[in-house]
Protein backbone atom coordinates (compact mmCIF):
# COMPACT_ATOMS: atom_id res chain seq x y z
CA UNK A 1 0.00 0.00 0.00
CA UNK A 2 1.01 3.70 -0.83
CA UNK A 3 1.16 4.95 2.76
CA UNK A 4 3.87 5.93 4.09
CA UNK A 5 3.90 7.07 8.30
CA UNK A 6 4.90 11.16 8.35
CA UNK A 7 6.54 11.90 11.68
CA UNK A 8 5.32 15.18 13.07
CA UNK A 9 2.24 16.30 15.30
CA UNK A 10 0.95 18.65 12.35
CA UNK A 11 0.87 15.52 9.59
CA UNK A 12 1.07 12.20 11.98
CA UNK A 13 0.30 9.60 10.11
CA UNK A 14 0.44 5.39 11.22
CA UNK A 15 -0.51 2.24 9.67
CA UNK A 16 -1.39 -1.41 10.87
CA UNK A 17 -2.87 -5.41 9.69
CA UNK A 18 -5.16 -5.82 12.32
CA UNK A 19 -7.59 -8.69 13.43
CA UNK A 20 -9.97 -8.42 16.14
CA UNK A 21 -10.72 -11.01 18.26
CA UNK A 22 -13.95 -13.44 16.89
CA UNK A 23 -13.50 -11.76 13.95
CA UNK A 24 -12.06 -13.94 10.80
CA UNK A 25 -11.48 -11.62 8.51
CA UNK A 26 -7.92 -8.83 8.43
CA UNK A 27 -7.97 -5.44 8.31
CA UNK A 28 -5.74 -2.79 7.30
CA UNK A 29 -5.75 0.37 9.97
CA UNK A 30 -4.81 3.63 9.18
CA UNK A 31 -4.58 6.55 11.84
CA UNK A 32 -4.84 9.85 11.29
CA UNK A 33 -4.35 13.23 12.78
CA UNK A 34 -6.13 14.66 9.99
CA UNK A 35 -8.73 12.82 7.17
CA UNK A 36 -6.24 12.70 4.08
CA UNK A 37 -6.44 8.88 3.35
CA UNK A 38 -10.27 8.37 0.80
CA UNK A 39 -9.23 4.49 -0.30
CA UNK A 40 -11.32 2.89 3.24
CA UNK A 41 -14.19 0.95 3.65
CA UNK A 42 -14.92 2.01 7.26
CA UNK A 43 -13.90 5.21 9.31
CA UNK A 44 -14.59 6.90 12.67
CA UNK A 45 -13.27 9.66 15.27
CA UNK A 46 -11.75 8.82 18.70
CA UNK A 47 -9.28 11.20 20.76
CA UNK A 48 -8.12 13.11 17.71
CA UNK A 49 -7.63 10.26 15.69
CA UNK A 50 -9.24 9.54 12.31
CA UNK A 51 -9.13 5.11 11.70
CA UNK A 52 -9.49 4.38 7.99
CA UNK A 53 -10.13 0.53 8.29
CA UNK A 54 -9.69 -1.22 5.05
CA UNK A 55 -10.84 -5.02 5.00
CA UNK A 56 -8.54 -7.25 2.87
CA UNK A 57 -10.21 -10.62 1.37
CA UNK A 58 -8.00 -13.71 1.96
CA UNK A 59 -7.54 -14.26 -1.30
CA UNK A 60 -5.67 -10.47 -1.22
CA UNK A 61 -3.76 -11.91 1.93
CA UNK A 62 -2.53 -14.48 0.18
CA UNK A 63 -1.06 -12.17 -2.84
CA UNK A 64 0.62 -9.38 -0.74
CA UNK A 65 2.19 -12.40 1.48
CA UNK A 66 3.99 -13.79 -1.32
CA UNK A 67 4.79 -10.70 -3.24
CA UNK A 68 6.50 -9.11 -0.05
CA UNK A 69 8.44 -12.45 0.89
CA UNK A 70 8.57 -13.78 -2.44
CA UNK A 71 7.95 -11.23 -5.10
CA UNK A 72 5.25 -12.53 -6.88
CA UNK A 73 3.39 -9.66 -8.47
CA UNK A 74 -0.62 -9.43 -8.46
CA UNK A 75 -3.06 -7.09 -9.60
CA UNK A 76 -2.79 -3.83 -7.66
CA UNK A 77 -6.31 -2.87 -8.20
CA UNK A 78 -7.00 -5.43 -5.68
CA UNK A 79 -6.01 -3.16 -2.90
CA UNK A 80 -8.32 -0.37 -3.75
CA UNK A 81 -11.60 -2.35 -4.16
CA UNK A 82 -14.53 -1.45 -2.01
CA UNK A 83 -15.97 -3.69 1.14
CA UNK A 84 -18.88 -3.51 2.30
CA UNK A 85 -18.67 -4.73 6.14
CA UNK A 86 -22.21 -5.74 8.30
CA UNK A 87 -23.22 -3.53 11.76
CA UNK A 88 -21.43 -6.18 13.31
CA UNK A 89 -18.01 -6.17 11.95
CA UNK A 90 -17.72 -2.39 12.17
CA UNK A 91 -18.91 -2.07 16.05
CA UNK A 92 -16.62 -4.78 16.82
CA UNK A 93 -13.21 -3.45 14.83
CA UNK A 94 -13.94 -0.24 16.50
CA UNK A 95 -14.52 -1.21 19.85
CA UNK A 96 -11.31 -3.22 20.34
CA UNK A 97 -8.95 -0.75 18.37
CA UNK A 98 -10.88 2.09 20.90
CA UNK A 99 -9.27 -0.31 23.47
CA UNK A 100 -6.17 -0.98 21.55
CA UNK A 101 -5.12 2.58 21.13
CA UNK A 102 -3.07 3.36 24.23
CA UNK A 103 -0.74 0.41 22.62
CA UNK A 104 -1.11 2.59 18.86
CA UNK A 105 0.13 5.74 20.34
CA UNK A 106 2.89 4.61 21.98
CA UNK A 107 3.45 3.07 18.55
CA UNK A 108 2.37 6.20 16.65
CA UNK A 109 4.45 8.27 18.75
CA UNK A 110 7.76 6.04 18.02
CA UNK A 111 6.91 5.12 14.44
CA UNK A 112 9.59 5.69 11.44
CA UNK A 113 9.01 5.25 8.09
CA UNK A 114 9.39 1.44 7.34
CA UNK A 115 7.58 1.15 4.65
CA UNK A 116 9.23 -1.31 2.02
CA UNK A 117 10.09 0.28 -1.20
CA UNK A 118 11.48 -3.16 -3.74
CA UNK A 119 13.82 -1.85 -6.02
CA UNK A 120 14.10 -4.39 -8.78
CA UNK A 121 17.28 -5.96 -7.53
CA UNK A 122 15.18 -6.76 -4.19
CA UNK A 123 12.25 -7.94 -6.61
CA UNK A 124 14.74 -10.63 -7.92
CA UNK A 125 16.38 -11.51 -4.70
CA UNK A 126 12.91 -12.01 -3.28
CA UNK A 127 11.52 -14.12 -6.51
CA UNK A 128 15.07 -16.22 -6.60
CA UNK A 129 14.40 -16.83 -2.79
CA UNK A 130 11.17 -18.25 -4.07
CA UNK A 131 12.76 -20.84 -5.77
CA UNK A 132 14.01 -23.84 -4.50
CA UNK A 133 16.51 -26.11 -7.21
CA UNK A 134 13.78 -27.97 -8.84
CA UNK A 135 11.37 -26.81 -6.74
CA UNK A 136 8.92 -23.46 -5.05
CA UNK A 137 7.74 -22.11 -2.31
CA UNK A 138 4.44 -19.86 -1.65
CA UNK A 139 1.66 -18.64 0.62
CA UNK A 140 -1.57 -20.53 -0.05
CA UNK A 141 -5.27 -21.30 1.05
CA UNK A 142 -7.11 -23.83 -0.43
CA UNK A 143 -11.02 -23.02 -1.37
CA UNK A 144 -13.11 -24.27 2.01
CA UNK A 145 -10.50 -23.76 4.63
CA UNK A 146 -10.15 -20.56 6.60
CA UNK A 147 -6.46 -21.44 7.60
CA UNK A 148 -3.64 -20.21 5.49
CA UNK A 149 -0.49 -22.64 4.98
CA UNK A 150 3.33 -21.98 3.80
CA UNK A 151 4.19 -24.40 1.27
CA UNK A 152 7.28 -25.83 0.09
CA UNK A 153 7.49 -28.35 -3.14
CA UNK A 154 11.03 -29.71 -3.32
CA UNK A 155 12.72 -32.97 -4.72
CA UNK A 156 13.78 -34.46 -1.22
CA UNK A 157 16.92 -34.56 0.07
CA UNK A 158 18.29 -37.00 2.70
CA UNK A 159 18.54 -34.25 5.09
CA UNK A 160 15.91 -32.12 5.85
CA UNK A 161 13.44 -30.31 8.83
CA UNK A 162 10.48 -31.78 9.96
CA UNK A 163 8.56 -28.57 10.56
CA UNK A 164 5.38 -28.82 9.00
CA UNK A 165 2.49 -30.18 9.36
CA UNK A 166 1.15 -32.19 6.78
CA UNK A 167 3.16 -33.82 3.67
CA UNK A 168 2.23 -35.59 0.45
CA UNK A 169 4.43 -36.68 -2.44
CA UNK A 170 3.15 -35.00 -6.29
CA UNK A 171 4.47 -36.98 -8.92
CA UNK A 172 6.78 -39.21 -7.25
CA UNK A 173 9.01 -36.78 -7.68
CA UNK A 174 8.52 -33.59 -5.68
CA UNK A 175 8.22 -33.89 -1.58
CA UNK A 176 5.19 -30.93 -0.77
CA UNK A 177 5.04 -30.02 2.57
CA UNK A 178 2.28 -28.13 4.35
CA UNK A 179 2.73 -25.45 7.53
CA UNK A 180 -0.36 -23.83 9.15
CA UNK A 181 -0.14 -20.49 9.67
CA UNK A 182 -2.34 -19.19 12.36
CA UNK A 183 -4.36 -15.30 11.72
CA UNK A 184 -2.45 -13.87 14.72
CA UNK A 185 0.98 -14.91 12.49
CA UNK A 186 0.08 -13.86 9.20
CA UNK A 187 -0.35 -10.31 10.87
CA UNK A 188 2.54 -10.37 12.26
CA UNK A 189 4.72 -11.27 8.76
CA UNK A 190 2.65 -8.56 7.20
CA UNK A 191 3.76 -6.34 9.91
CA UNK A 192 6.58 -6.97 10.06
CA UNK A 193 7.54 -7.52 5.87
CA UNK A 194 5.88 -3.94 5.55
CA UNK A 195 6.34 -2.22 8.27
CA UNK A 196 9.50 -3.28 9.71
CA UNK A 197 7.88 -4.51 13.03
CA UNK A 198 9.49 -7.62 14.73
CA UNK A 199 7.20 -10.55 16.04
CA UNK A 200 8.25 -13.53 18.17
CA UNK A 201 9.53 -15.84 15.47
CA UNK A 202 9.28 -18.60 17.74
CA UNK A 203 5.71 -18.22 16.63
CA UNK A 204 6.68 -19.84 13.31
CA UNK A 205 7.72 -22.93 14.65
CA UNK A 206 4.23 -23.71 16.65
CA UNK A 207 2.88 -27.49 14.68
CA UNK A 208 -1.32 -27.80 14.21
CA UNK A 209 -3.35 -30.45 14.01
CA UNK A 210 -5.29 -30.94 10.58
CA UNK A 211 -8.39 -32.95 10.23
CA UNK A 212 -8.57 -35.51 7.40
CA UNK A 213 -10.86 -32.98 5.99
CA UNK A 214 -8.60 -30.46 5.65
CA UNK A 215 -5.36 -32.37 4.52
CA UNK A 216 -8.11 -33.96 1.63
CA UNK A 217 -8.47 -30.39 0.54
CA UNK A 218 -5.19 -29.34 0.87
CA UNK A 219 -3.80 -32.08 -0.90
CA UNK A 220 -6.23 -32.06 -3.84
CA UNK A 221 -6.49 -27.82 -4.71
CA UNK A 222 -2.33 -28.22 -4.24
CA UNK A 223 -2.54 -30.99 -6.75
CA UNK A 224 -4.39 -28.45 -9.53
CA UNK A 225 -2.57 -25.22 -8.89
CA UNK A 226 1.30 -27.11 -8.18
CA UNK A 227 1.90 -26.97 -12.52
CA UNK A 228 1.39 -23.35 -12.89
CA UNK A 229 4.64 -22.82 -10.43
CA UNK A 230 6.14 -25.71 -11.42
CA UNK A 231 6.08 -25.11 -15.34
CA UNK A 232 4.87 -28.99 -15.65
CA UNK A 233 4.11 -29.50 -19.77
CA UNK A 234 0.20 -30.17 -20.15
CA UNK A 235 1.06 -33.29 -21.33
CA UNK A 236 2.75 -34.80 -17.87
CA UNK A 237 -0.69 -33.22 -16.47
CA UNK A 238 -2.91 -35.05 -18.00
CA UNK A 239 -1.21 -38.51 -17.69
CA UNK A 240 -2.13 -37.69 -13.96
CA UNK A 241 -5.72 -36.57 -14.58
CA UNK A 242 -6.85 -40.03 -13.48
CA UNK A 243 -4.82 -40.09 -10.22
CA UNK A 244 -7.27 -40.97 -7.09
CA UNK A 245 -5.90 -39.00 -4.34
CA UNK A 246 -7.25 -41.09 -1.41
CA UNK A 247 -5.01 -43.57 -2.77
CA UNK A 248 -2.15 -41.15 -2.53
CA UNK A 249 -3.05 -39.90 0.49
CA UNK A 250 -2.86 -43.27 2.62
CA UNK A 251 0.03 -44.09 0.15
CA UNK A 252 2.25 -41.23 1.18
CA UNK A 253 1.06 -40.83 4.80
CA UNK A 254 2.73 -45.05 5.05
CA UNK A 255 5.91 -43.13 3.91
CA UNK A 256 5.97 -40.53 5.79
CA UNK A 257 7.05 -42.58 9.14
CA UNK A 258 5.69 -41.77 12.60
CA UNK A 259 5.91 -38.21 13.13
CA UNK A 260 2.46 -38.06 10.34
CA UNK A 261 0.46 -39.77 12.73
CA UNK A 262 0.53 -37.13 15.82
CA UNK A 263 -1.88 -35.01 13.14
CA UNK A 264 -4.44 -37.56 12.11
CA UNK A 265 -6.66 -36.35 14.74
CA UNK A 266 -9.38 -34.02 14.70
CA UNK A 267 -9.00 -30.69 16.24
């Protein structure tokens, strides 16, 4: 986003991801001294303070996530579409940020610019992190799942971490594995990829349990969408067209070893 935090009581200026609590959907906060920011969806007063509260879809999530860690580009006119949010979802953002602000202005008071401005060598640093020899990595949510995952499709090495939490082989070839990311983390990477704000990175290595459900899902949207990063010829795609992916499924969790089974249960 175009917003950049001015220093300065005349022109102060401070932006935030936000989630309320029992509220699923993210939310990007600007506060103002003064109304200068139009692109919002919702907008009140409170001591002084003008919040522009932008809601970003998940699908939107998913974009700026790997565009600022990976520098995959999306459509920008994405970020300036209009919301419209219930009664509910406005009195709730604004009550908690009401009770969040004495944590904003300490913020507001200390904030720099941190903004991230990519150059093009940082665009091609980011996109080169993005891929793995013979293999990718991305942000992702499958359709029907409100969690968002971090995925990594690799050819698999001998040595390598066992933090995620759910796996699947595509192709016999390339080892895919899948880490949950929970709401409270994704705002913090936003955060922190945009606004230079540091999170507890232990957060990161926290494992979830997926229901079958849910690692069906995974595995099978993965399964469709995996080509288009991978640059597979339409020809090795359709040879799989066929493939039953319960089959895979018990087939791969057998090779996984133990450490699968501690997330076969339900939540």
């Amino acid at each position: 986003m175009d917003i950049q935090p001015i220093q300065g009581y005349q022109s102060t200026q401070f932006s935030i991801f936000y989630q309320p609590p029992n509220d699923d959907n993210f939310y990007h906060i600007t506060i103002q001294n003064y109304l200068w920011e139009n692109n919002y969806d919702y907008g009140f007063y409170y001591q002084g303070y003008h919040f522009a509260c932008k809601l970003l879809l998940h699908p939107l999530i998913v974009n700026m996530l790997n565009k600022e860690i990976y520098g995959r580009e999306f459509d920008a006119n994405d970020l300036k579409r209009k919301n419209a949010l219930t009664w509910d979802q406005k009195l709730k953002l604004e009550l908690h940020l009401r009770q969040d602000l004495p944590f904003l202005q300490d913020q507001i008071l200390n904030s720099n610019s941190n903004m991230v401005n990519m150059n093009s060598s940082e665009v091609q640093s980011k996109q080169k992190d993005s891929q793995l020899n013979d293999g990718i990595k991305l942000f992702y949510q499958a359709p029907n799942d409100n969690r968002f995952y971090h995925i990594t499709c690799k050819i698999p090495l001998q040595d390598y971490i066992y933090d995620y939490d759910y796996e699947f082989f595509y192709k016999q070839k390339y080892h895919v594995t899948c880490k949950s990311l929970s709401h409270t983390l994704i705002i913090n990477i936003l955060n922190k990829e945009i606004y230079g704000r540091d999170f507890d990175v232990n957060d990161l290595r926290r494992n979830y349990a997926l229901t079958t459900s849910q690692k069906l899902n995974l595995e099978l949207n993965l399964k469709q969408v995996l080509p288009s990063y991978l640059h597979i010829p339409e020809r090795e795609m359709r040879l799989d067209s066929n493939e039953n992916t319960h089959e895979n499924i018990e087939s791969d969790v057998s090779q996984a070893g133990p450490t699968v089974d501690i997330y076969d249960d339900t939540i």
